[in-house]
N, C-alpha and C. Protein backbone atom coordinates (compact mmCIF):
# COMPACT_ATOMS: atom_id res chain seq x y z
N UNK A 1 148.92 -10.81 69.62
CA UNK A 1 148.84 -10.65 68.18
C UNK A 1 148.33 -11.94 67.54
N UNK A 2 148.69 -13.03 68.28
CA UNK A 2 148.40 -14.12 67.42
C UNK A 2 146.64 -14.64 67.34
N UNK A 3 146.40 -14.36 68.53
CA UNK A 3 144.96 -14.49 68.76
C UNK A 3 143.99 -13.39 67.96
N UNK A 4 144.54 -12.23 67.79
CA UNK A 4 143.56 -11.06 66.91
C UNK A 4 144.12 -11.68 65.66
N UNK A 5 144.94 -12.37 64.95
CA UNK A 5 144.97 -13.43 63.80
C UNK A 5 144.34 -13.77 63.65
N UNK A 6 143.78 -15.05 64.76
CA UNK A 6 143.01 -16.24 64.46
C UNK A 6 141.41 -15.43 64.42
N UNK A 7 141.42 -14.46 65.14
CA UNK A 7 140.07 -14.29 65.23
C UNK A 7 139.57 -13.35 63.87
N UNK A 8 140.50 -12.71 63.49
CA UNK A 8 140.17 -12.34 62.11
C UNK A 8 140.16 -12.93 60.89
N UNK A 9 140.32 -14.36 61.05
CA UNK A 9 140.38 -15.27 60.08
C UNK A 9 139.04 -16.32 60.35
N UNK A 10 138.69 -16.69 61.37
CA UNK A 10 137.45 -16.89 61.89
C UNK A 10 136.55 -16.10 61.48
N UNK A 11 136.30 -14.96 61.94
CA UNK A 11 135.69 -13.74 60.86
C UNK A 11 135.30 -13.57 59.77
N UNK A 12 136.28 -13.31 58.74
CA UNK A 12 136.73 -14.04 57.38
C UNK A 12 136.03 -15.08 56.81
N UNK A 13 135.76 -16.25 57.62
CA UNK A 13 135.46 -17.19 56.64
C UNK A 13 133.90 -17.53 57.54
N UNK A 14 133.59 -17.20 58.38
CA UNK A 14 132.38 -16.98 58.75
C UNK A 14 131.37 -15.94 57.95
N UNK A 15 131.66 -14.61 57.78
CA UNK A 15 130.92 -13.68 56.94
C UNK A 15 131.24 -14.15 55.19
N UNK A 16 132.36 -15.25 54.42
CA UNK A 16 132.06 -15.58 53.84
C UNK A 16 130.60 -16.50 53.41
N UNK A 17 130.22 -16.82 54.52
CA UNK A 17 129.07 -18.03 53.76
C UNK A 17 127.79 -17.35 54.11
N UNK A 18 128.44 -15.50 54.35
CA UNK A 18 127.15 -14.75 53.93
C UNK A 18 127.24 -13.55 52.93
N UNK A 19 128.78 -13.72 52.71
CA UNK A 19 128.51 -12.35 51.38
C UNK A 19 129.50 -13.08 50.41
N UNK A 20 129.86 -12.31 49.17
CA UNK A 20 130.66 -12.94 48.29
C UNK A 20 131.82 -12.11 48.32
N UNK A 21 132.73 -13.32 47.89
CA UNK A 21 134.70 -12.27 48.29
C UNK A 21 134.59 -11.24 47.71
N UNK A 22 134.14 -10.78 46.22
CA UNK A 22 134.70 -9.69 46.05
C UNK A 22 133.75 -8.14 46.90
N UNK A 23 133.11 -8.55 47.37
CA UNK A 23 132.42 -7.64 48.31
C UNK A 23 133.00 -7.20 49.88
N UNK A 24 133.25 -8.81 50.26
CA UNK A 24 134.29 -8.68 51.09
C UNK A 24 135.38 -7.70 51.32
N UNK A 25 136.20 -8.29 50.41
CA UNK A 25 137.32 -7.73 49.66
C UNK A 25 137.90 -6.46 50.17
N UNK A 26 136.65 -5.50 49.46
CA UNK A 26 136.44 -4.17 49.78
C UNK A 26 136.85 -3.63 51.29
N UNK A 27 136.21 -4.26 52.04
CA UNK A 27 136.33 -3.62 53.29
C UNK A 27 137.56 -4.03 53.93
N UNK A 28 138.32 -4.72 53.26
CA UNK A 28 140.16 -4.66 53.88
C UNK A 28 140.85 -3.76 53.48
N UNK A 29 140.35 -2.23 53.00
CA UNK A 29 140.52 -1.11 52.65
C UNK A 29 140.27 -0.53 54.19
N UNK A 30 139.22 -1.11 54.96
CA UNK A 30 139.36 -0.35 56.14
C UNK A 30 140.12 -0.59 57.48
N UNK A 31 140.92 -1.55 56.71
CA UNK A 31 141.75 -1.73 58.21
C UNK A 31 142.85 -0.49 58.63
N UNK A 32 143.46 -0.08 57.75
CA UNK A 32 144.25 1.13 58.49
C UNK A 32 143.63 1.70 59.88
N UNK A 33 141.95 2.23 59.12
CA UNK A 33 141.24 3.43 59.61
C UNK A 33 141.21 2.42 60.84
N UNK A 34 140.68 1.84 60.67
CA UNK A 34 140.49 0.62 62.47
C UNK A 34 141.22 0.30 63.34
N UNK A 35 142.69 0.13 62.62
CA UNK A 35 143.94 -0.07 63.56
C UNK A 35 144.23 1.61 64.01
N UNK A 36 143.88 2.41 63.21
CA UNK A 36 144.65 3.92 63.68
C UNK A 36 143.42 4.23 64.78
N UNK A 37 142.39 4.21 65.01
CA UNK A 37 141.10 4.25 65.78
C UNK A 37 141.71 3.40 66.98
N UNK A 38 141.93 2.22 66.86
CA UNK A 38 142.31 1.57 68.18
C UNK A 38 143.49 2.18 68.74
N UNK A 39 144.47 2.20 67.75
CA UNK A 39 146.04 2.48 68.41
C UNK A 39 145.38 3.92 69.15
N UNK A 40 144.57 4.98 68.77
CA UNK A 40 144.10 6.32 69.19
C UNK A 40 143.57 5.82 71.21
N UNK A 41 142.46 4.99 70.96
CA UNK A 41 142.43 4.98 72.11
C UNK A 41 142.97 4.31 73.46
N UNK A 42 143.45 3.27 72.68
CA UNK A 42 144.27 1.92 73.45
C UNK A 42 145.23 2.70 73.65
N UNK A 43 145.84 3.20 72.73
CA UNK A 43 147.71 3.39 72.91
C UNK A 43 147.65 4.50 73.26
N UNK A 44 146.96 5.55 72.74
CA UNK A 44 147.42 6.99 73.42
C UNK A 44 148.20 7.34 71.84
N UNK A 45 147.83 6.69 70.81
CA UNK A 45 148.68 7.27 69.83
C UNK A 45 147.73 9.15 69.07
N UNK A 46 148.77 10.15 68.50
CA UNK A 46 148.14 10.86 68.06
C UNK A 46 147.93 10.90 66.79
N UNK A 47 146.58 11.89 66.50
CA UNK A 47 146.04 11.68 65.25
C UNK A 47 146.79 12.91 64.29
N UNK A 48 147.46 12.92 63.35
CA UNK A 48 147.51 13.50 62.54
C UNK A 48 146.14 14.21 61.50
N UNK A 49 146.90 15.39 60.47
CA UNK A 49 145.91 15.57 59.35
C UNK A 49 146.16 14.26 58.38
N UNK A 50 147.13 13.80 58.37
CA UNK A 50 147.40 12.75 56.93
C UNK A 50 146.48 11.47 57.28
N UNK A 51 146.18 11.33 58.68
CA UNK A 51 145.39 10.26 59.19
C UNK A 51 143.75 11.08 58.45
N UNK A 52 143.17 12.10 58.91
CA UNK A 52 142.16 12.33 58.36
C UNK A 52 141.69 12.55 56.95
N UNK A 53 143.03 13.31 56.10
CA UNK A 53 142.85 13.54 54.73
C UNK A 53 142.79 11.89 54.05
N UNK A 54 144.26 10.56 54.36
CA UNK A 54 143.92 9.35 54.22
C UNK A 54 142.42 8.88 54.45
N UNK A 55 142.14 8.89 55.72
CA UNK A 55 140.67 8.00 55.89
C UNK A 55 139.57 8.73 54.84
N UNK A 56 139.66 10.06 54.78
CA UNK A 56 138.85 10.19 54.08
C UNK A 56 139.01 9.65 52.61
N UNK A 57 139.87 9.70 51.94
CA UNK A 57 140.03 8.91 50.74
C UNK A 57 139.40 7.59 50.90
N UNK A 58 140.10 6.73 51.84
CA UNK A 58 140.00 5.52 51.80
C UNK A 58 138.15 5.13 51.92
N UNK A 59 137.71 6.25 52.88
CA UNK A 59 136.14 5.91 52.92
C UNK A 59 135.27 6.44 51.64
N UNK A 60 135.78 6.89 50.75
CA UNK A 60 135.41 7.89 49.54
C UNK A 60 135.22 6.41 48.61
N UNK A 61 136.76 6.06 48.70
CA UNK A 61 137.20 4.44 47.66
C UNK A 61 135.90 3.16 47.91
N UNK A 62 135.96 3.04 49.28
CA UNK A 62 135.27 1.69 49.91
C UNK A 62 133.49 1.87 49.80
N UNK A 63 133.19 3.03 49.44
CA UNK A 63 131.76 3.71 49.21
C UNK A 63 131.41 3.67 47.76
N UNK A 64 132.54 4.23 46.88
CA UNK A 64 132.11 4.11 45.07
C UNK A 64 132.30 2.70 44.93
N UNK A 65 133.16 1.58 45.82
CA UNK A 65 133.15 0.31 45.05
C UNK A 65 132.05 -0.33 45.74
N UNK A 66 131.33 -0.01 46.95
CA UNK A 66 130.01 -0.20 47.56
C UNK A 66 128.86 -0.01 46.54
N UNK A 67 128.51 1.19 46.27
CA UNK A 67 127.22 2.15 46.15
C UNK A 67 126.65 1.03 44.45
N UNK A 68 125.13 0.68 44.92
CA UNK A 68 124.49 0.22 44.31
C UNK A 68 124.52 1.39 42.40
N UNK A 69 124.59 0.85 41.55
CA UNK A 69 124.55 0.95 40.14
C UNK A 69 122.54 1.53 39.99
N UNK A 70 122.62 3.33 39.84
CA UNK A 70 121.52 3.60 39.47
C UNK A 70 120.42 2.81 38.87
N UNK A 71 119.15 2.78 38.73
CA UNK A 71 118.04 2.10 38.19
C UNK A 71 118.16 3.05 37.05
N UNK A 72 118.26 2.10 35.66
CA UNK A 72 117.85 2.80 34.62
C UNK A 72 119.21 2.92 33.87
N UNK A 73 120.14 2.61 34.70
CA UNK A 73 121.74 2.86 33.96
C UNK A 73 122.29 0.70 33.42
N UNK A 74 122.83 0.61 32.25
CA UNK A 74 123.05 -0.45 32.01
C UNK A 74 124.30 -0.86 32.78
N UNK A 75 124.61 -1.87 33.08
CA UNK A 75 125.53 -2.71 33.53
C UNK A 75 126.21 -3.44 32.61
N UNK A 76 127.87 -3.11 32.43
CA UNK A 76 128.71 -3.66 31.63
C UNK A 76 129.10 -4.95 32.07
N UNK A 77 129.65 -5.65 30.93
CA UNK A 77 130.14 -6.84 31.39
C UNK A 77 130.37 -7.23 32.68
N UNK A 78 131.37 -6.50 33.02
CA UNK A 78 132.34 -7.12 34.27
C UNK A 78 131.66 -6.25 35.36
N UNK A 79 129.96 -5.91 35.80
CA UNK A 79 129.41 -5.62 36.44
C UNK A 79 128.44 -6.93 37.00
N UNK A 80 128.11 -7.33 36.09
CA UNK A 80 127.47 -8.80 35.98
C UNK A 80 128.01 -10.20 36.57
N UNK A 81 129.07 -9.92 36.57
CA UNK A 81 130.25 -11.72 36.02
C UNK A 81 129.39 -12.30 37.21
N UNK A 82 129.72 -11.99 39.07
CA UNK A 82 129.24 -12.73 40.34
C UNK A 82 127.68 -12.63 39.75
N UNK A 83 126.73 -12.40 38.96
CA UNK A 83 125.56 -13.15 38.94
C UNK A 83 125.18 -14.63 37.87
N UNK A 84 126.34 -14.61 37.14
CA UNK A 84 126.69 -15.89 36.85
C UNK A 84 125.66 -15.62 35.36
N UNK A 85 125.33 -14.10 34.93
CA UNK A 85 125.19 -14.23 34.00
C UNK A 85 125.76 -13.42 32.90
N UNK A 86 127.48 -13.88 32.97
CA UNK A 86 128.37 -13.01 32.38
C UNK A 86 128.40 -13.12 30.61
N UNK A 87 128.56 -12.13 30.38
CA UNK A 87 128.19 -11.74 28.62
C UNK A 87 129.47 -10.75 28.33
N UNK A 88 130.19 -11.36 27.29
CA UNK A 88 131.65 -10.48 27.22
C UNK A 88 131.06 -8.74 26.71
N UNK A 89 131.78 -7.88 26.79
CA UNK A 89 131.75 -6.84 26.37
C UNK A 89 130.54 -6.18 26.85
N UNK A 90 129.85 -5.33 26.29
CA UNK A 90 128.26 -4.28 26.88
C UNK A 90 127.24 -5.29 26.67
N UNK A 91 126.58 -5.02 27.71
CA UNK A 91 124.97 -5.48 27.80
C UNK A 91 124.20 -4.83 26.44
């Protein structure tokens, strides 16, 4: 355990000095689905429906806070802020 620590913290701050945290962020929404995927084949654990109806949420969540902002649609304030050209309230 202590070593899948270190190495996920290594991780962590390695793919930091190529994306920005709150992008990051996001995808520590998928650790359940990853640990229940491993425990599945490593352990012999079984899969439930609450495991599939969950992941699917969770991949539903980690996709709308993903998915690029249409061309042609304005960007509110707090869509902007990480380009450092934050403007309170609507564009």
């Amino acid at each position: 355990a202590l070593g899948v620590s270190v190495a996920a913290y290594v991780l962590w701050y390695w793919v930091l000095k190529f994306m920005d945290v709150s992008r990051i962020a996001v995808f520590h929404n998928l650790q359940p689905i990853i640990a229940t995927v491993v425990a599945y084949f490593w352990l012999g654990e079984q899969l439930g429906l609450s495991f599939f109806v969950g992941g699917i949420i969770v991949l539903a969540g980690v996709m709308t806070a993903e998915v690029q902002k249409r061309p042609g649609r304005r960007p509110t304030g707090e869509a902007i802020v990480g380009t450092g050209r934050f403007r309170a309230g609507r564009v």
